[in-house]
Protein backbone atom coordinates (compact mmCIF):
# COMPACT_ATOMS: atom_id res chain seq x y z
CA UNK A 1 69.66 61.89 14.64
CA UNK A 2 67.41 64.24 12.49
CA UNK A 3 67.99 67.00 14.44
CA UNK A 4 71.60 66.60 13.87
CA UNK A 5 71.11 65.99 10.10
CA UNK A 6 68.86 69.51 10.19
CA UNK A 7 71.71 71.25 11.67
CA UNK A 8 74.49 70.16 9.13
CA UNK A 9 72.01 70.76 6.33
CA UNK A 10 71.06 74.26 7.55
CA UNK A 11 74.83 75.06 8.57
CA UNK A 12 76.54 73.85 5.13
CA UNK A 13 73.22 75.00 2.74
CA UNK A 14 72.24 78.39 4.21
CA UNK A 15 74.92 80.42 2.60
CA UNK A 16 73.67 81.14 -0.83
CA UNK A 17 77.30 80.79 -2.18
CA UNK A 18 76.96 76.88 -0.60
CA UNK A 19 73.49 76.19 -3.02
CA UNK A 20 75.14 78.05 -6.25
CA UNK A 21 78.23 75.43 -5.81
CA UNK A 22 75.94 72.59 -5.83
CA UNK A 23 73.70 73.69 -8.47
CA UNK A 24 76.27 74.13 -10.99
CA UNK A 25 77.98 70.57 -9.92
CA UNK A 26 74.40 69.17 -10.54
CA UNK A 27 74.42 71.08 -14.03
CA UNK A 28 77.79 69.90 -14.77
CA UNK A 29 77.01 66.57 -14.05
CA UNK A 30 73.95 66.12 -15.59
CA UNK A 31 75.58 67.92 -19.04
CA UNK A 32 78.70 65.40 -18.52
CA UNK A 33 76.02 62.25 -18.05
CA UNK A 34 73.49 62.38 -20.72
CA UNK A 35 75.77 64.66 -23.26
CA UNK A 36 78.67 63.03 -22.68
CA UNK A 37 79.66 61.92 -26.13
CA UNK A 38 78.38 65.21 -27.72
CA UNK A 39 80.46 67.16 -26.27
CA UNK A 40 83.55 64.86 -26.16
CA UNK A 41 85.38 67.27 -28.60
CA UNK A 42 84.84 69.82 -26.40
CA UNK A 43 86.33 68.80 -23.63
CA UNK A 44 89.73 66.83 -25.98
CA UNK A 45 90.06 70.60 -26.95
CA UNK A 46 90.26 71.67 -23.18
CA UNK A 47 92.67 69.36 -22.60
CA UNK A 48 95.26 70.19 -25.59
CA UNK A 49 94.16 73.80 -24.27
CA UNK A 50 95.38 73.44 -21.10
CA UNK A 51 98.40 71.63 -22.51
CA UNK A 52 99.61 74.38 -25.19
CA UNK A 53 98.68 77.56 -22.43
CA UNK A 54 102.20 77.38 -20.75
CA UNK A 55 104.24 78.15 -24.25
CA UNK A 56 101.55 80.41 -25.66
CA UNK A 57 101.66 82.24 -22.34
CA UNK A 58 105.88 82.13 -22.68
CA UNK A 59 105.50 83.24 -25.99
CA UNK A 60 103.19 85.97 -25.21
CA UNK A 61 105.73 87.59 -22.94
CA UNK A 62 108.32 87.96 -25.93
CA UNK A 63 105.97 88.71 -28.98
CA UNK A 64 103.55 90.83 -26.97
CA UNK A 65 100.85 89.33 -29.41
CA UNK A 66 98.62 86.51 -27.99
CA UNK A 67 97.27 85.68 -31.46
CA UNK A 68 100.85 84.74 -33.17
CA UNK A 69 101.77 82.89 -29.66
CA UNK A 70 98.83 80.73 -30.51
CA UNK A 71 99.72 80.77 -33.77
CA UNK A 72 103.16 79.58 -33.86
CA UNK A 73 102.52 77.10 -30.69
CA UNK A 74 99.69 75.56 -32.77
CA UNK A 75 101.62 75.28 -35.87
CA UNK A 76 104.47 73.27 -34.07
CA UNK A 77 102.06 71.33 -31.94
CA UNK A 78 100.52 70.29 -35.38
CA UNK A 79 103.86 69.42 -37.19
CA UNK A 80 104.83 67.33 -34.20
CA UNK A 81 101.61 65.46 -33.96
CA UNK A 82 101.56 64.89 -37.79
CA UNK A 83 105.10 63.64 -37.57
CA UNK A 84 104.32 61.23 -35.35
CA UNK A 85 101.40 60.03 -36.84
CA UNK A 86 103.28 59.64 -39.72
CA UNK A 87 106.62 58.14 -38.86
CA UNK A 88 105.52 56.28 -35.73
CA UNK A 89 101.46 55.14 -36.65
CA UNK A 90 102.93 53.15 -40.01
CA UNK A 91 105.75 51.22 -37.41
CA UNK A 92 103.19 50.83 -34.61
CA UNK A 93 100.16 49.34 -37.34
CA UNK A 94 102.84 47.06 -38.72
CA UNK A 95 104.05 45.96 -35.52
CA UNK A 96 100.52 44.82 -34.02
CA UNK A 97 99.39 43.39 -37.18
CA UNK A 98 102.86 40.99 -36.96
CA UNK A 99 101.70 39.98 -33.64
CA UNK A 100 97.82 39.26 -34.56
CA UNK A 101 99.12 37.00 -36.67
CA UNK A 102 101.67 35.08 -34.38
CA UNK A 103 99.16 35.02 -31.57
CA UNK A 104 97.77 31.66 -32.02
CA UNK A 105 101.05 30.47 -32.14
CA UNK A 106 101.81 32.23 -29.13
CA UNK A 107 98.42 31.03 -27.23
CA UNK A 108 99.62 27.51 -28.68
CA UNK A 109 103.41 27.67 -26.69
CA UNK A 110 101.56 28.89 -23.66
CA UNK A 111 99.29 26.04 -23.80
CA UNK A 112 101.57 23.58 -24.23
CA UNK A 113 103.73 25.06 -21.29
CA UNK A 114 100.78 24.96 -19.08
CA UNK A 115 99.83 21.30 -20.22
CA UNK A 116 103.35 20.23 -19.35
CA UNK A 117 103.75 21.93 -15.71
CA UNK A 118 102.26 18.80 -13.80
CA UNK A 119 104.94 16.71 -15.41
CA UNK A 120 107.56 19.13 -13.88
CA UNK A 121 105.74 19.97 -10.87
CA UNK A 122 103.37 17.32 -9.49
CA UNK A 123 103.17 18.50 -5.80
CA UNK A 124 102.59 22.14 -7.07
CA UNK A 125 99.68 21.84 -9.84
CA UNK A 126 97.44 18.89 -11.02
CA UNK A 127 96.64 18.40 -14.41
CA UNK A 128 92.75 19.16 -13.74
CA UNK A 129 93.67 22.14 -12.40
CA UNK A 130 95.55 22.86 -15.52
CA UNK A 131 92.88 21.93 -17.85
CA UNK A 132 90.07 24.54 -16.00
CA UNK A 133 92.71 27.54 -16.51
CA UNK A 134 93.43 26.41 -20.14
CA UNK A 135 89.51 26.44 -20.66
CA UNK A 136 89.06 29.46 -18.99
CA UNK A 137 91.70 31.32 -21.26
CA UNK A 138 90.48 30.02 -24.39
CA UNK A 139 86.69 31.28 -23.22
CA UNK A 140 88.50 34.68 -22.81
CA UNK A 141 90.21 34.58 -26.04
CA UNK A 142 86.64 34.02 -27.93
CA UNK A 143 85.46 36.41 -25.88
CA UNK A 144 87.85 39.33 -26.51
CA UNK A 145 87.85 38.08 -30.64
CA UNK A 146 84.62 39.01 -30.04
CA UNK A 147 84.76 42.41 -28.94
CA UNK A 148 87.75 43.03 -31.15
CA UNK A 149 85.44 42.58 -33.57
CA UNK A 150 82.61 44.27 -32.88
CA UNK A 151 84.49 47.46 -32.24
CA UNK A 152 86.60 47.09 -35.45
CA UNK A 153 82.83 47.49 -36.94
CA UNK A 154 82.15 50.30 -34.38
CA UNK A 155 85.27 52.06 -35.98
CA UNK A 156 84.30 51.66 -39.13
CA UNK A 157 80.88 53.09 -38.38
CA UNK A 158 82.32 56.52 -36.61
CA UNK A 159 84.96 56.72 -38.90
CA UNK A 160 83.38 60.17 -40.35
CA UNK A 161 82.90 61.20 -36.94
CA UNK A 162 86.44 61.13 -36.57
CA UNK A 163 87.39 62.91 -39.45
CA UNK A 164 85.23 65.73 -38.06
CA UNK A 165 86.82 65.76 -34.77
CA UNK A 166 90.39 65.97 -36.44
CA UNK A 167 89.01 69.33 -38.23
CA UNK A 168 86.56 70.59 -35.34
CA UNK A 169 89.57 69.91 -32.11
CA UNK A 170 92.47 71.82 -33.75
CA UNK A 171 90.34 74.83 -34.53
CA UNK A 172 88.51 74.91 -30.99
CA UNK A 173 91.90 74.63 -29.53
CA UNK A 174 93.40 77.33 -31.55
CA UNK A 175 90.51 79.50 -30.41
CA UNK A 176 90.83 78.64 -26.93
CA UNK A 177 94.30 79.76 -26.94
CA UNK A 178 93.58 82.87 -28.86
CA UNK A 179 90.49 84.32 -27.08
CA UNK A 180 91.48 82.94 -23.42
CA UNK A 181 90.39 85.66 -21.48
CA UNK A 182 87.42 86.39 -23.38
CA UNK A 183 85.91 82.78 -22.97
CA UNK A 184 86.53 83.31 -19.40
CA UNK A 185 85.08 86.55 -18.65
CA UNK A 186 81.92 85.17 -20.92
CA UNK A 187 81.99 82.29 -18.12
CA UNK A 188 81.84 84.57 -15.60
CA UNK A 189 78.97 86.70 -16.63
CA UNK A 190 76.95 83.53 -16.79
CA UNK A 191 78.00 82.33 -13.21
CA UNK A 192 75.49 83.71 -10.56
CA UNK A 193 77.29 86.21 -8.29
CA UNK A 194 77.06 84.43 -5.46
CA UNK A 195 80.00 82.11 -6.39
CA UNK A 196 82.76 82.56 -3.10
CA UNK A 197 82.73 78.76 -3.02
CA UNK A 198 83.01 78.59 -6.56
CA UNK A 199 85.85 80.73 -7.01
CA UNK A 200 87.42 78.97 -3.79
CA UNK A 201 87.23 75.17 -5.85
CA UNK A 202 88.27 76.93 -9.10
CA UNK A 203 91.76 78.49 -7.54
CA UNK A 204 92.42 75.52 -5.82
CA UNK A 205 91.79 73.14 -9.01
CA UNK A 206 93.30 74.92 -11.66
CA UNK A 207 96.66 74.89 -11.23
CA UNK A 208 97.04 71.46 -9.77
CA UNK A 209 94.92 70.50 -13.25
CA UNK A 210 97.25 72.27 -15.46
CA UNK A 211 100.03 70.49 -13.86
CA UNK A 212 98.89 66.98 -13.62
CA UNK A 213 97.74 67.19 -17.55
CA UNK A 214 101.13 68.53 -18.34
CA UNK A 215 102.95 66.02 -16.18
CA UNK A 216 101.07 62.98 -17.53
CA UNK A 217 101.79 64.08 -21.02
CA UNK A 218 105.55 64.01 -19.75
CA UNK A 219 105.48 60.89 -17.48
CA UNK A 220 103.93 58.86 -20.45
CA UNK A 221 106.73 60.00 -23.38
CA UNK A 222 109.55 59.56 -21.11
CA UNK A 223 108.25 55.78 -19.50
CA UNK A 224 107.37 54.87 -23.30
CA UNK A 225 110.55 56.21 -24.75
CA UNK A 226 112.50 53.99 -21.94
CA UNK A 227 110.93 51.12 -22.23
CA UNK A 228 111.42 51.54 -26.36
CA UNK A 229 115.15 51.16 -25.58
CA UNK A 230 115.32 49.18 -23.18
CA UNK A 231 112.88 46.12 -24.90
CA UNK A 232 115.28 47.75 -28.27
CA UNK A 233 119.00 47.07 -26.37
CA UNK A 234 117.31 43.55 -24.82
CA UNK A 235 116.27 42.46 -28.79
CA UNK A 236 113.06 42.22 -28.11
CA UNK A 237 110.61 41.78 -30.59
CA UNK A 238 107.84 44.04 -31.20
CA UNK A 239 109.68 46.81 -29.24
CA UNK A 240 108.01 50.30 -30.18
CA UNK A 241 104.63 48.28 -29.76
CA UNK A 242 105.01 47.38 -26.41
CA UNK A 243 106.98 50.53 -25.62
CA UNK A 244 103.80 52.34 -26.32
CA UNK A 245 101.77 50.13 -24.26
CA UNK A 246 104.29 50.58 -21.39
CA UNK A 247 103.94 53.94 -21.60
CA UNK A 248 99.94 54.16 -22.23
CA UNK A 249 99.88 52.42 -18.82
CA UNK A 250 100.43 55.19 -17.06
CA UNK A 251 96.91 56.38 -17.63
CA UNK A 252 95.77 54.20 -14.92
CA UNK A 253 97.85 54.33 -11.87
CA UNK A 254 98.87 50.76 -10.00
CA UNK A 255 96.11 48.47 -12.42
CA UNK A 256 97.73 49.81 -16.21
CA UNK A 257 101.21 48.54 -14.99
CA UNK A 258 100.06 45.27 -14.31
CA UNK A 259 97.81 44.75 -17.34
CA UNK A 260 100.83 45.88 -20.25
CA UNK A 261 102.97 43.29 -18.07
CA UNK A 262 100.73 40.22 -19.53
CA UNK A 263 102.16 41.19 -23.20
CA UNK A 264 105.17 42.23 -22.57
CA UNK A 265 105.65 38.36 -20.21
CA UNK A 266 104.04 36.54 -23.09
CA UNK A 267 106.46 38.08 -25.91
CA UNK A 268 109.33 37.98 -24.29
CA UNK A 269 108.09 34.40 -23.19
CA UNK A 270 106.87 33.48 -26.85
CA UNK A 271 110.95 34.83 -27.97
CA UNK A 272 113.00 33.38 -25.64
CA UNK A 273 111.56 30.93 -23.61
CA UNK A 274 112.06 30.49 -19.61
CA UNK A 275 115.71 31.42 -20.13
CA UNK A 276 118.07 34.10 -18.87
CA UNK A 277 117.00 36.61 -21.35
CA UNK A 278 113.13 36.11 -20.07
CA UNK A 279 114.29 37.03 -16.93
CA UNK A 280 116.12 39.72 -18.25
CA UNK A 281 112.98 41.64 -19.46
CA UNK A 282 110.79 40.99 -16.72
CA UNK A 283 113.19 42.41 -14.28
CA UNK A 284 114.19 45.61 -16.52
CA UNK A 285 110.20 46.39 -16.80
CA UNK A 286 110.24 45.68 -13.24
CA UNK A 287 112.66 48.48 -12.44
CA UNK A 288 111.21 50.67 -15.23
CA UNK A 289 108.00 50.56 -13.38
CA UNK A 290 109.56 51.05 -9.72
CA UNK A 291 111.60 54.06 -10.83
CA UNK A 292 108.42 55.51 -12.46
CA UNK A 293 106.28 55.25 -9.65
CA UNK A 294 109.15 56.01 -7.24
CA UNK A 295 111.27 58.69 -8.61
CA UNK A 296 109.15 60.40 -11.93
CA UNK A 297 105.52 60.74 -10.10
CA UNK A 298 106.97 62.64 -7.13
CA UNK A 299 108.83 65.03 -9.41
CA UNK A 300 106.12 65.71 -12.08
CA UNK A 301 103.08 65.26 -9.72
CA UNK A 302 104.39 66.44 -6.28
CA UNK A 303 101.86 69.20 -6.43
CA UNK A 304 99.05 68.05 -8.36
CA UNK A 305 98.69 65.01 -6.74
CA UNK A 306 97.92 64.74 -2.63
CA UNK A 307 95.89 61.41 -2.37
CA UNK A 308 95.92 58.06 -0.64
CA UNK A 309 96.51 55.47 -2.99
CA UNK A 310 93.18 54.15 -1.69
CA UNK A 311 91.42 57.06 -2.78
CA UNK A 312 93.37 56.73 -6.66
CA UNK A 313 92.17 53.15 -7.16
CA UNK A 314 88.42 54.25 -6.07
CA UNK A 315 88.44 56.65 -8.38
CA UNK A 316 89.59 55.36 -11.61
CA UNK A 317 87.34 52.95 -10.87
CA UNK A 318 84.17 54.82 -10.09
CA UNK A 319 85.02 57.83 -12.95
CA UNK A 320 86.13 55.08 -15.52
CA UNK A 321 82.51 53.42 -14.84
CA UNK A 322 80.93 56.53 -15.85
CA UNK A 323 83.18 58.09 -18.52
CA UNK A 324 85.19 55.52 -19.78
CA UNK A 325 89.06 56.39 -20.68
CA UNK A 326 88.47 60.43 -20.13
CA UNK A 327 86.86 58.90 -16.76
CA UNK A 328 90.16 57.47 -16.08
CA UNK A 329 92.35 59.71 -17.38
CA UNK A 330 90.83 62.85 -15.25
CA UNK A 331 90.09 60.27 -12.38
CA UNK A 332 92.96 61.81 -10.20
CA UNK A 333 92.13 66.20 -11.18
CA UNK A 334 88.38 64.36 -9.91
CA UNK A 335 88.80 62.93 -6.98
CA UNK A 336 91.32 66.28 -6.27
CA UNK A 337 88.36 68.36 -6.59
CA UNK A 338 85.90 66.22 -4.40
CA UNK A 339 88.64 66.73 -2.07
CA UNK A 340 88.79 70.83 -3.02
CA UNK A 341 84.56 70.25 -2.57
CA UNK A 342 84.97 69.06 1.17
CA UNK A 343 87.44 71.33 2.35
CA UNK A 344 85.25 74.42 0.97
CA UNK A 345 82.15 72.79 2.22
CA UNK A 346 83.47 71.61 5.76
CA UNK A 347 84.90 75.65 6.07
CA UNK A 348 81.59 76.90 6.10
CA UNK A 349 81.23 78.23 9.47
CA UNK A 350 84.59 79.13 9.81
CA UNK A 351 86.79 82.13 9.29
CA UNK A 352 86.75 82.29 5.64
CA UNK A 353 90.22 83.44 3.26
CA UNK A 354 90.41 85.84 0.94
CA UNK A 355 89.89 84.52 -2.28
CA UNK A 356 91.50 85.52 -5.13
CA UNK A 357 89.68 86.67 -8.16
């Protein structure tokens, strides 16, 4: 057994291009670990970076001046986010604040409803049984009051913080976009030369990153835009809330589906009762969610994304754990490149491809 352990180690972690690739995933990791939230703006800015490339690139073509493509593509960018914060932030704010305050009327119907299912169905549920899950929910309630508060005094805490980042992210993007090639050639210098394996990861990576950050921007616009007019046409209350949430979901594949369907069930529930129109709803987000992970992934995704579902939910659980919500929403590009890590690694040995520089 050692002696076969010796001979993968010697065969996978002779060539020096093998050690540089796992020295600068140690260094990366270790950076990402203990510096996580220092250099959070950093990597927000890579991300809106990656986002605004494709038009600044267009743009590029037809001005023949990468500094006004950045320019003009971080001008609009920063119109359209402002817009939105400030026709859409105001509706959202007012929206959520509505339904904080109907909540305990909500939790109220919902416990009444449960209190009264024995009467309807005795052979199904017992009223003991109903009392432990009506005790159990109000412990959760307290529970998430609880951290509700805590981070509203979190917020209000980094609330400088974020004032800096909404100064410091714009003008590291712009930068990005304007010295591209100049960032990247710096990287390179710094990378030891031995870096085949490196260069191997990186041109497999790249593009399928670029295209699952731009096609999650996409998949969550057009799902929250749907479900807006959808929940809008079905008069449901509380409609650009939840459309947000619906579309916010995306972030995690499979679990943030079935977590936005516990508000969307209890307004609609909390509206109209167990009647028609309930039904209504829970069927329309039904088919919202099965065209969405049916039809829209395979078009926006089909070639950033070549994992077993298995493999998905492991790893927005495993990068969530360590990163929180950039954890999760990079857990797919992640476990892509552990995947890009052990084909490179298991080639070793092999006949090796050109790689392109």
């Amino acid at each position: 057994m050692f002696d076969l352990l010796k001979a993968w180690y010697v065969k996978k972690f002779s060539d020096p291009h093998s050690v540089t690739l796992l020295l600068m995933l140690l260094a990366i990791g270790a950076l990402l670990y203990f510096f996580g939230s220092f250099v959070l703006p950093v990597l927000v800015a890579v991300v809106i970076a990656y986002l605004l490339d494709w038009p600044v690139s267009k743009l590029e073509k037809i001005l023949s001046s990468r500094l006004i493509s950045a320019t003009i593509v971080m001008l609009v960018f920063s119109g359209i986010v402002l817009g939105l914060i400030l026709g859409i932030v105001p509706i959202l704010w007012q929206q959520l604040t509505n339904l904080l305050q109907e909540s305990p009327t909500m939790i109220e119907q919902g416990k009444y409803f449960l209190l009264h299912l024995p009467d309807s169905y005795p052979t199904l549920i017992s009223s003991a049984q109903v009392q432990t899950i009506v005790s159990s929910v109000e412990n959760k309630v307290l529970e998430l009051g609880q951290v509700l508060f805590s981070a509203s005094l979190t917020s209000l805490r980094d609330a400088v913080a974020w004032l800096i980042y909404l100064v410091l992210v714009p003008l590291l993007v712009f930068f990005m976009l304007k010295d591209k090639f100049e960032l990247t050639s710096g990287i390179a210098r710094v990378i030891p030369k031995d870096r085949k394996l490196i260069a191997q990861v990186w041109n497999e990576m790249d593009h399928q990153i670029m295209n699952y950050i731009r096609g999650k921007v996409f998949e969550i616009i057009i799902v929250g835009v749907v479900s807006f007019i959808t929940f809008s046409l079905l008069d449901l209350r509380y409609a650009a809330l939840l459309g947000t949430l619906v579309g916010l979901s995306v972030l995690i594949p499979f679990v943030g589906a079935a977590l936005v369907t516990i508000p969307v069930a209890a307004v609609a529930l909390f509206q109209f009762g167990v009647a028609p129109e309930f039904w209504t709803i829970i069927i329309a987000y039904a088919v919202i969610q099965a065209l969405d992970g049916n039809v829209l992934v395979p078009l926006l995704f089909s070639e950033a994304v070549d994992l077993n579902p298995v493999y998905i939910i492991f790893a927005v659980l495993f990068f969530g754990g360590l990163w929180g919500f950039w954890g999760v929403f990079f857990a797919i590009p992640l476990a892509s490149l552990v995947k890009a890590l052990i084909n490179a690694w298991s080639g070793l040995g092999e006949s090796t491809p050109d790689i392109k520089s």
